[in-house]
C-alpha atoms as a PDB file:
ATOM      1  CA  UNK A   1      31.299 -13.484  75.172  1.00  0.00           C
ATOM      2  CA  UNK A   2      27.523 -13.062  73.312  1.00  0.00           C
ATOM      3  CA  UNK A   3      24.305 -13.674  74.546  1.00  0.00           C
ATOM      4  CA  UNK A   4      23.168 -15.921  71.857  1.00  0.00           C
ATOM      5  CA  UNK A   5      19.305 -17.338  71.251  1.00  0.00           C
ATOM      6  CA  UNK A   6      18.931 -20.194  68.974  1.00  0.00           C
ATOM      7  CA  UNK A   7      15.429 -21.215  68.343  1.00  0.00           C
ATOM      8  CA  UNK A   8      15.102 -25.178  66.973  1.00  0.00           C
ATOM      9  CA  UNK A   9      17.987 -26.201  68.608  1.00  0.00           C
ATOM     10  CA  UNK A  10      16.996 -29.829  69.522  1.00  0.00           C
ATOM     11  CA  UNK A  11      18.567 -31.305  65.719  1.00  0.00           C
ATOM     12  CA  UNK A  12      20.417 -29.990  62.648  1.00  0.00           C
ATOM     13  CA  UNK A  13      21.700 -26.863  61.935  1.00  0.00           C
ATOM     14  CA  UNK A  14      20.254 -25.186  65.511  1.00  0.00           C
ATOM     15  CA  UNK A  15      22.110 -27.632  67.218  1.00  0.00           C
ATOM     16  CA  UNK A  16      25.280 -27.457  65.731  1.00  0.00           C
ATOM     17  CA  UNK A  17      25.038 -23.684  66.025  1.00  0.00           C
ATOM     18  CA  UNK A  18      24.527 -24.351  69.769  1.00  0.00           C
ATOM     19  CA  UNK A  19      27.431 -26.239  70.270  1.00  0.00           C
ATOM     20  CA  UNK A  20      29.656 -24.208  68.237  1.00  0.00           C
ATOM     21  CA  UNK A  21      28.913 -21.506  69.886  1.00  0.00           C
ATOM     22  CA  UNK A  22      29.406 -22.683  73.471  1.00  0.00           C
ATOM     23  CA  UNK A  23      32.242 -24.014  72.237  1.00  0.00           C
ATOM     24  CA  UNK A  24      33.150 -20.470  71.333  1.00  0.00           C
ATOM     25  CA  UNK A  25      33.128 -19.618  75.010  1.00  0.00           C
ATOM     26  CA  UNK A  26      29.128 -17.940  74.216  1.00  0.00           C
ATOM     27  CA  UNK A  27      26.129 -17.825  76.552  1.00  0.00           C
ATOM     28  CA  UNK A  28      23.433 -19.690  74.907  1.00  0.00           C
ATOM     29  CA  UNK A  29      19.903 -20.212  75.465  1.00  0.00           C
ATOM     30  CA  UNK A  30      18.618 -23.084  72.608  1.00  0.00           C
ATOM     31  CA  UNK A  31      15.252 -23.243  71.813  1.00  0.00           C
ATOM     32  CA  UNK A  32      13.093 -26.629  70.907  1.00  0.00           C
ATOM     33  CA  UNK A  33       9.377 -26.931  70.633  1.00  0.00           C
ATOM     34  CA  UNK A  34       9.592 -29.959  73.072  1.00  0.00           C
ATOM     35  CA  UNK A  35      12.604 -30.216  74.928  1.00  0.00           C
ATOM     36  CA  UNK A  36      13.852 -33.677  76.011  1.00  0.00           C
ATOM     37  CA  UNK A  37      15.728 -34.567  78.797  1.00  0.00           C
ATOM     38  CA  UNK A  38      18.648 -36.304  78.220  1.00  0.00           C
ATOM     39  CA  UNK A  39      18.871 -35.786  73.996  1.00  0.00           C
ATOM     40  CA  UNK A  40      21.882 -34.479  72.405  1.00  0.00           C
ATOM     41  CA  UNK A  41      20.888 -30.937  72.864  1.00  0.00           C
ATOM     42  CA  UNK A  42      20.772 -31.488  76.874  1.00  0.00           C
ATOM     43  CA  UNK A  43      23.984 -33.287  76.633  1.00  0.00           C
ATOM     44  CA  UNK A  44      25.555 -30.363  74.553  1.00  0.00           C
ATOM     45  CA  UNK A  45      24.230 -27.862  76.920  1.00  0.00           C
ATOM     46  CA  UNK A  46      25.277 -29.635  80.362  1.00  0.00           C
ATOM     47  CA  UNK A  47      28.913 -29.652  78.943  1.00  0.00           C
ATOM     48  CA  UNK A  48      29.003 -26.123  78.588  1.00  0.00           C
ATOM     49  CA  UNK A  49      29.676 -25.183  82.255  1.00  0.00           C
ATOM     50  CA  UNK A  50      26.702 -22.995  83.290  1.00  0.00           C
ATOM     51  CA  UNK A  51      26.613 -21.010  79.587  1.00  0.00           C
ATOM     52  CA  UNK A  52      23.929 -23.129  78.208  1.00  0.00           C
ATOM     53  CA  UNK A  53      20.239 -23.188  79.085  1.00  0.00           C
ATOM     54  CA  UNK A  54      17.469 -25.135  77.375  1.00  0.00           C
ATOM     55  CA  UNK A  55      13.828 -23.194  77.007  1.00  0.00           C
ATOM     56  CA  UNK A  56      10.613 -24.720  75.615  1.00  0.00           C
ATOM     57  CA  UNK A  57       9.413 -22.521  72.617  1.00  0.00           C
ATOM     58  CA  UNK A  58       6.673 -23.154  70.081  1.00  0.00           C
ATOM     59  CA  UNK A  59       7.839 -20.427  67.478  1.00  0.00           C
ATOM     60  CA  UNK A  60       4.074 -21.091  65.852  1.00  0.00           C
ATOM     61  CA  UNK A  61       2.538 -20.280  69.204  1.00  0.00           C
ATOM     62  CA  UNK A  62       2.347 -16.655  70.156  1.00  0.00           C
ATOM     63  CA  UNK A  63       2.147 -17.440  73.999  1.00  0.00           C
ATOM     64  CA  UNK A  64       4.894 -19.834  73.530  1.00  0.00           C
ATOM     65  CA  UNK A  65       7.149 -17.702  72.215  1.00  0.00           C
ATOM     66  CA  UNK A  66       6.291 -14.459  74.999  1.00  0.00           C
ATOM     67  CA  UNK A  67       6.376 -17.361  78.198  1.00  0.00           C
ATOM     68  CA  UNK A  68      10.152 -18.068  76.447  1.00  0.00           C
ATOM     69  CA  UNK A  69      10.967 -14.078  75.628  1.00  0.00           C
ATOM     70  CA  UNK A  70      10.326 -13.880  79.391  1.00  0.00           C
ATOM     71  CA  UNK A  71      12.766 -16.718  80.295  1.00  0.00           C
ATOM     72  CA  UNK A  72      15.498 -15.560  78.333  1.00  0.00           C
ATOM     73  CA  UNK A  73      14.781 -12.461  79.728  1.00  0.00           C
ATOM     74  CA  UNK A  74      15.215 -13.809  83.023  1.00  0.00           C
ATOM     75  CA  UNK A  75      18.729 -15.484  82.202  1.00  0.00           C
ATOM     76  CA  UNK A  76      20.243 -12.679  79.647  1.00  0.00           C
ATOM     77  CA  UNK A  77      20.315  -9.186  80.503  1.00  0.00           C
ATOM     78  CA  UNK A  78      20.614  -8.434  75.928  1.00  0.00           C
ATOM     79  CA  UNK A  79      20.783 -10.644  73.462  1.00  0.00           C
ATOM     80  CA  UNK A  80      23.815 -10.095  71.049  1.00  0.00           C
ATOM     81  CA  UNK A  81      22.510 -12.991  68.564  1.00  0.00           C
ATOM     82  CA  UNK A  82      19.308 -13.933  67.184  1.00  0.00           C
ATOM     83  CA  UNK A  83      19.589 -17.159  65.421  1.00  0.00           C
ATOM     84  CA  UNK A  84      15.884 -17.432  64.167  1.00  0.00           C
ATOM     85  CA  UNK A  85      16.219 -21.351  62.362  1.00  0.00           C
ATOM     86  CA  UNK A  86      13.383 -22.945  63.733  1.00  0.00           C
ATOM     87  CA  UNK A  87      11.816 -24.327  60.586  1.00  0.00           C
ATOM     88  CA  UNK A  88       9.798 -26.575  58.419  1.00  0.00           C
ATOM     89  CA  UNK A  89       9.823 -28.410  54.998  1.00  0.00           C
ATOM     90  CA  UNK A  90       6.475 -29.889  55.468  1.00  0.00           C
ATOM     91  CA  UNK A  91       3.548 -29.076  57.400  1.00  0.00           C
ATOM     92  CA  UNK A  92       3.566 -31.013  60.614  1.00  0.00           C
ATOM     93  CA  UNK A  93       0.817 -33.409  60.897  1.00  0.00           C
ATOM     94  CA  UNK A  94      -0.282 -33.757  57.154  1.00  0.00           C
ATOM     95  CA  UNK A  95       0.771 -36.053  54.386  1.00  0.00           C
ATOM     96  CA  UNK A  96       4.012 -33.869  52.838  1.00  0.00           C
ATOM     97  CA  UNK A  97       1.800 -33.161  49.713  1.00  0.00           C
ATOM     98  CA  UNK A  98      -0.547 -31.306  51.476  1.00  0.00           C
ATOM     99  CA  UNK A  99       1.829 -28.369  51.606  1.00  0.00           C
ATOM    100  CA  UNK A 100       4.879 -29.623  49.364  1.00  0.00           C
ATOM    101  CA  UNK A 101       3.305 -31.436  46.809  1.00  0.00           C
ATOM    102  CA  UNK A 102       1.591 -30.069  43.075  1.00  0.00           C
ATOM    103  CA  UNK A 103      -1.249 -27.924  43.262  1.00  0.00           C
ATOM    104  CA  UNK A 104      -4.289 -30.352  43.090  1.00  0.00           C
ATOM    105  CA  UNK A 105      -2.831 -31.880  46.303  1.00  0.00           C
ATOM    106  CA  UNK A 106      -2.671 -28.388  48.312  1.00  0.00           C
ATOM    107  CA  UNK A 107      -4.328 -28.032  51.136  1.00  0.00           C
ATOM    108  CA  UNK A 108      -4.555 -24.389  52.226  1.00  0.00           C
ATOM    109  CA  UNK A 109      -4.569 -24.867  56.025  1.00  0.00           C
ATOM    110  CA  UNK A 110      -1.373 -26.801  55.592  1.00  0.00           C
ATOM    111  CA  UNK A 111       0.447 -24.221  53.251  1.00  0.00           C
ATOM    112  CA  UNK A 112      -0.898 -21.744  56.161  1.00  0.00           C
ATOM    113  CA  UNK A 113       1.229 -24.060  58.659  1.00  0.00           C
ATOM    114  CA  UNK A 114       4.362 -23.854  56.906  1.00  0.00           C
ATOM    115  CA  UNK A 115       4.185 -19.900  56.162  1.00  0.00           C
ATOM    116  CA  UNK A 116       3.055 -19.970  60.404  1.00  0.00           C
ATOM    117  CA  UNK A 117       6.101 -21.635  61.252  1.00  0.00           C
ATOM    118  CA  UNK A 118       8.465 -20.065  59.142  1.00  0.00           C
ATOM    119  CA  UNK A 119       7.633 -16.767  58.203  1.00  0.00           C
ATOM    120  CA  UNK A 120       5.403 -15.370  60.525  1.00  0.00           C
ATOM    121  CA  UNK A 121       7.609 -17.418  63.709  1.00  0.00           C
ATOM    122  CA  UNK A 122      10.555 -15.577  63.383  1.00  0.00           C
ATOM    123  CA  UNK A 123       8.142 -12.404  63.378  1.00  0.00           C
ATOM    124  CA  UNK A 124       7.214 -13.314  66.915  1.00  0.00           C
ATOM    125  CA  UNK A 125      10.613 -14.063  68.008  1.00  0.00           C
ATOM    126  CA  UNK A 126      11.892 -11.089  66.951  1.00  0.00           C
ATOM    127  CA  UNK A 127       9.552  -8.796  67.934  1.00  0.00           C
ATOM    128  CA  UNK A 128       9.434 -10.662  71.920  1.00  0.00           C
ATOM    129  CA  UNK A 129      13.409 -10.281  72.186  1.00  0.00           C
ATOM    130  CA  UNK A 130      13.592  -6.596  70.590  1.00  0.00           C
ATOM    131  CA  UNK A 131      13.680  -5.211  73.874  1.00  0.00           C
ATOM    132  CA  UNK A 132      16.689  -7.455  74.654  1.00  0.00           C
ATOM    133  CA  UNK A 133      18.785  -6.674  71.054  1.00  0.00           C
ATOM    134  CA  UNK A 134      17.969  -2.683  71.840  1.00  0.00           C
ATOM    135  CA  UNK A 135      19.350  -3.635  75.552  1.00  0.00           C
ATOM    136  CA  UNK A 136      22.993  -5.317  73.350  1.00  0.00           C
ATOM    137  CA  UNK A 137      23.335  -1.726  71.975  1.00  0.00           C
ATOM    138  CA  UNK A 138      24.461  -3.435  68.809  1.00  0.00           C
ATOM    139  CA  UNK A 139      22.842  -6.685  67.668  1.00  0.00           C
ATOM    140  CA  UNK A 140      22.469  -9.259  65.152  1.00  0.00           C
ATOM    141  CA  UNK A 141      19.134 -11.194  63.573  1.00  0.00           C
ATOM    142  CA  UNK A 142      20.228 -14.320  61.136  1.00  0.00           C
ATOM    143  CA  UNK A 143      16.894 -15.473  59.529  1.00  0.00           C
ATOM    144  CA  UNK A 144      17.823 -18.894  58.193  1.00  0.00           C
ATOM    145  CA  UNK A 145      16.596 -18.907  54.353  1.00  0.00           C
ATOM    146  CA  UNK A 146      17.520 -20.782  51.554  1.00  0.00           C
ATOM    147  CA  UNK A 147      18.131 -20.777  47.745  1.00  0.00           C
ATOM    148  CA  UNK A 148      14.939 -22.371  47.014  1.00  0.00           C
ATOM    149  CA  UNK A 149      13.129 -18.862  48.798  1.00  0.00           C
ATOM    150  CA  UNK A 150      15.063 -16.425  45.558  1.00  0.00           C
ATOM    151  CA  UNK A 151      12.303 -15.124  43.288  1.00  0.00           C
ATOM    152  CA  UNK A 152      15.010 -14.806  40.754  1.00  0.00           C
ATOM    153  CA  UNK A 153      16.992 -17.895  40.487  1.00  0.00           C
ATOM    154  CA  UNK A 154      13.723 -20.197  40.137  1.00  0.00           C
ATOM    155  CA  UNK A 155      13.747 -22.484  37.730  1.00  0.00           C
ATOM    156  CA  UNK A 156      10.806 -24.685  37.977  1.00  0.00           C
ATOM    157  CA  UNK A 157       8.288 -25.947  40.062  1.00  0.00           C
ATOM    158  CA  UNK A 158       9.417 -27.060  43.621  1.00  0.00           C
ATOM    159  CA  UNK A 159       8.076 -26.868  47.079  1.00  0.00           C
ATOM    160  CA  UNK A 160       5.396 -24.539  47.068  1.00  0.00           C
ATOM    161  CA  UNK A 161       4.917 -23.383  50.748  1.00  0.00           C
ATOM    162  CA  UNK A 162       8.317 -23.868  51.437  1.00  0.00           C
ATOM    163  CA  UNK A 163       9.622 -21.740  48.935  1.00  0.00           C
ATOM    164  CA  UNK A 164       6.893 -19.119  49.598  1.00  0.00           C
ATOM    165  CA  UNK A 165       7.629 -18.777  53.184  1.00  0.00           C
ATOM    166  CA  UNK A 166      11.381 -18.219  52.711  1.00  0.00           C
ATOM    167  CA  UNK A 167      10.745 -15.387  50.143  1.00  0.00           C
ATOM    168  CA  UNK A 168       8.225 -14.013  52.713  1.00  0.00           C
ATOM    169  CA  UNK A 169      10.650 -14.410  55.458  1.00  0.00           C
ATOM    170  CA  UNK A 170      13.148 -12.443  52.892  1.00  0.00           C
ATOM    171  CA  UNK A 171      11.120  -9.421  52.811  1.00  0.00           C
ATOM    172  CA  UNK A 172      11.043 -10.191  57.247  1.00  0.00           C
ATOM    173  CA  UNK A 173      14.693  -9.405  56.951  1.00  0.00           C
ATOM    174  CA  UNK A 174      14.450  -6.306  54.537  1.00  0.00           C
ATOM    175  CA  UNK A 175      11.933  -4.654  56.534  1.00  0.00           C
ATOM    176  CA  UNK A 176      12.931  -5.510  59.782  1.00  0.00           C
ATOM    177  CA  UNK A 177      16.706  -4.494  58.874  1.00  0.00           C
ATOM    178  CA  UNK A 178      15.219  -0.876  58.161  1.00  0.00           C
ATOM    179  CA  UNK A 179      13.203  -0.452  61.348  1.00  0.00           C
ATOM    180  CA  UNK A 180      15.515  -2.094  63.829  1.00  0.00           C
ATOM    181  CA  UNK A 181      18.569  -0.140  62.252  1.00  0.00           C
ATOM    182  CA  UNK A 182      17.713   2.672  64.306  1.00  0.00           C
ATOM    183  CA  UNK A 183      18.466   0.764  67.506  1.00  0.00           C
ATOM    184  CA  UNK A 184      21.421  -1.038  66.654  1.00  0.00           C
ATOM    185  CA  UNK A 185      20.010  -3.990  65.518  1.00  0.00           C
ATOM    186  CA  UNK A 186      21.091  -5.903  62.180  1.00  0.00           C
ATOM    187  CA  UNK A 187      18.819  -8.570  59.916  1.00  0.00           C
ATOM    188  CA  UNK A 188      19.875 -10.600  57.516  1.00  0.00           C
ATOM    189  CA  UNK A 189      18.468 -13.450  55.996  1.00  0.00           C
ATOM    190  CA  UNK A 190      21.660 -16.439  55.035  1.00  0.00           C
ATOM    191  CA  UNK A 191      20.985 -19.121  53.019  1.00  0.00           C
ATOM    192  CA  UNK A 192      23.308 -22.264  54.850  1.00  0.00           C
ATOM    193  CA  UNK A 193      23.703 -24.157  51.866  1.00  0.00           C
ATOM    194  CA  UNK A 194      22.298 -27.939  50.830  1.00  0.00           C
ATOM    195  CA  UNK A 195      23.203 -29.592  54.189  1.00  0.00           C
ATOM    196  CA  UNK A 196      22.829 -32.848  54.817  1.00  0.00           C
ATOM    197  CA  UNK A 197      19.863 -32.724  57.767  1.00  0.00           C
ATOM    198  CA  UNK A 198      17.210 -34.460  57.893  1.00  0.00           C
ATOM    199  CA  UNK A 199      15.510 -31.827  55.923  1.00  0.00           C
ATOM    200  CA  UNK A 200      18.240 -31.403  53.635  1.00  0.00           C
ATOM    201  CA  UNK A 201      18.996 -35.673  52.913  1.00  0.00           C
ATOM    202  CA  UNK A 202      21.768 -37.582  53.073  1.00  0.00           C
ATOM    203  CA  UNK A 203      22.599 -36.275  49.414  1.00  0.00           C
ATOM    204  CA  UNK A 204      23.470 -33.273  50.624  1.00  0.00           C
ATOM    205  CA  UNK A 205      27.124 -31.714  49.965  1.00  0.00           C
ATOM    206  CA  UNK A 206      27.597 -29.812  52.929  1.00  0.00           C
ATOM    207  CA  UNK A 207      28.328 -31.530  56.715  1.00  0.00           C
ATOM    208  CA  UNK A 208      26.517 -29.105  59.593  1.00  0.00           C
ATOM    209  CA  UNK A 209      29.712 -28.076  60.993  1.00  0.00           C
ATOM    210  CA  UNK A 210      31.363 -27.008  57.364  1.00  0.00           C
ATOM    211  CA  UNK A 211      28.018 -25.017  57.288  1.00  0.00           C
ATOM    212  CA  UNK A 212      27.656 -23.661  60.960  1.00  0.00           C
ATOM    213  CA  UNK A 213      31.848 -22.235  60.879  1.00  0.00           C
ATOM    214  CA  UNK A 214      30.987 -20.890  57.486  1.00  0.00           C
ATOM    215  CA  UNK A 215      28.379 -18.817  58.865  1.00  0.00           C
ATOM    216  CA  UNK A 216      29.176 -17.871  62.232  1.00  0.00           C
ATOM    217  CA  UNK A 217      32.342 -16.784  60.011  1.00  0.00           C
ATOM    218  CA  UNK A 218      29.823 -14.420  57.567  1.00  0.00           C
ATOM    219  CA  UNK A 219      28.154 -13.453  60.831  1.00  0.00           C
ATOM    220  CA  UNK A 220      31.175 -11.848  62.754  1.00  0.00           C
ATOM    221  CA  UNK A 221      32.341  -9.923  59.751  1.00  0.00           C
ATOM    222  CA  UNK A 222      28.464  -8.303  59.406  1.00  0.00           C
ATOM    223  CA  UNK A 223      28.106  -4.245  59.857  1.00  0.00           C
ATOM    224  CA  UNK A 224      25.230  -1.788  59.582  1.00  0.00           C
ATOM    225  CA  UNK A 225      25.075  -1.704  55.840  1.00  0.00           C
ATOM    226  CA  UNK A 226      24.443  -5.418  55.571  1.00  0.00           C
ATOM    227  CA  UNK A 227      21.045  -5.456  57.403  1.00  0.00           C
ATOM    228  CA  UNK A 228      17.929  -6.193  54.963  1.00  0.00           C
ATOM    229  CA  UNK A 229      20.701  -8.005  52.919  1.00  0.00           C
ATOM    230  CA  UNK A 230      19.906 -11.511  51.688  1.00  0.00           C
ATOM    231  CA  UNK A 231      23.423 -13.741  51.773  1.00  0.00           C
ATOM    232  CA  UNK A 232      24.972 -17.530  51.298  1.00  0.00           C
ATOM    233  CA  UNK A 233      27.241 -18.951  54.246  1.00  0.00           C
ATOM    234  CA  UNK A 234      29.923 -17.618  52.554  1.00  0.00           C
ATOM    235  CA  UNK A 235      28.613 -13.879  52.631  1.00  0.00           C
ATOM    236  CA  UNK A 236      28.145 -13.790  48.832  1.00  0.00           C
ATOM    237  CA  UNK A 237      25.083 -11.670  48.292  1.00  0.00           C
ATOM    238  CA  UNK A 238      22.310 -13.808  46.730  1.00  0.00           C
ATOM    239  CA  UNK A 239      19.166 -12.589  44.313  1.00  0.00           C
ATOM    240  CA  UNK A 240      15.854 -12.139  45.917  1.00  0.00           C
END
């Protein structure tokens, strides 16, 4: 059985990756910004006979994310798996230009929000539950990227600050993978495909689940030489 942290668990991919995982027979503690009573996640969590727990956590918020660290800390003695998803497309709050749209429309606070959320978040995480992947003796960080964040396979012009943040978030993995290697720990960033979530549309080719197996497949199958390695839901090493 892991000790599993998922952080945006409340919808989408961090959701299904919470209940596949309890369904797995793993100890999970899912992470939402604002937790709601009585939402799927809370339903997903109660059916999970005592291996599920529920934790506020602002990934943006510094003492968010150490209140939660010392929750989880509370409930798991090491954490096997990271799951860092939390993320945005947009910057909460603004119109979706402000940080998505073409350059006269940028607004640099909300380009800072996005790169907040989802570069320098899973920074926080990371570094609050270190202690607890050091504790696993051999652990796992997934930093959910995407296509869109490869330097090399862009095209054209698309979402800015999105794009920006996963490449930054890319580099997370690569230099985190080399300092945590020395206790045990492993970093990857995995792209999970076009999935139709609410970020991803109802376009989208992929179902969460088709997704979420794929991965937790790539995940199991990860050793020491993968860390700092940037991969699709298949395992299929991708260009940064």
């Amino acid at each position: 059985m892991r000790r599993v942290v998922v952080t945006g668990a409340n919808r989408g991919l961090g959701l299904e990756f919470t209940r596949q995982l309890l369904a797995a027979g793993d100890e999970v503690v899912a992470t939402a910004r604002h937790p709601q009573p009585g939402d799927e996640l809370s339903a997903v969590v109660e059916a999970s006979e005592g291996r599920g727990l529920v934790i506020a956590m602002d990934v943006a918020d510094p003492a968010s994310v150490e209140r939660a660290a010392t929750g989880i800390g509370e409930r798991l003695a090491a954490v096997d798996l990271l799951v860092n998803n939390a993320g945005v497309w947009a910057a909460p709050g603004w119109p979706e230009g402000a940080s998505a749209g073409g350059l006269a429309g940028l607004e640099p606070e909300a380009v800072l929000e996005v790169l907040r959320i989802n570069a320098v978040g899973p920074l926080a995480v990371t570094k609050a539950l270190a202690p607890l992947l050091a504790a696993a003796g051999r652990s796992t960080v997934v930093n959910l990227s995407s296509g869109l964040a490869s330097i090399a396979g862009t095209g054209g012009r698309g979402n800015l600050s999105y794009a920006v943040s996963k490449a930054a978030l890319n580099m997370l993995s690569r230099q985190l993978g080399a300092e945590l290697r020395r206790q045990g720990t492993i970093v990857v960033s995995m792209s999970p495909g076009w999935v139709s979530t609410d970020m991803g549309g109802p376009s989208a080719p992929l179902a969460p689940p088709e997704s979420i197996k794929s991965m937790l497949a790539t995940i199991a199958e990860l050793g020491p030489g993968d860390s700092g390695r940037f991969l699709d839901l298949n395992g299929k090493e991708l260009p940064f």
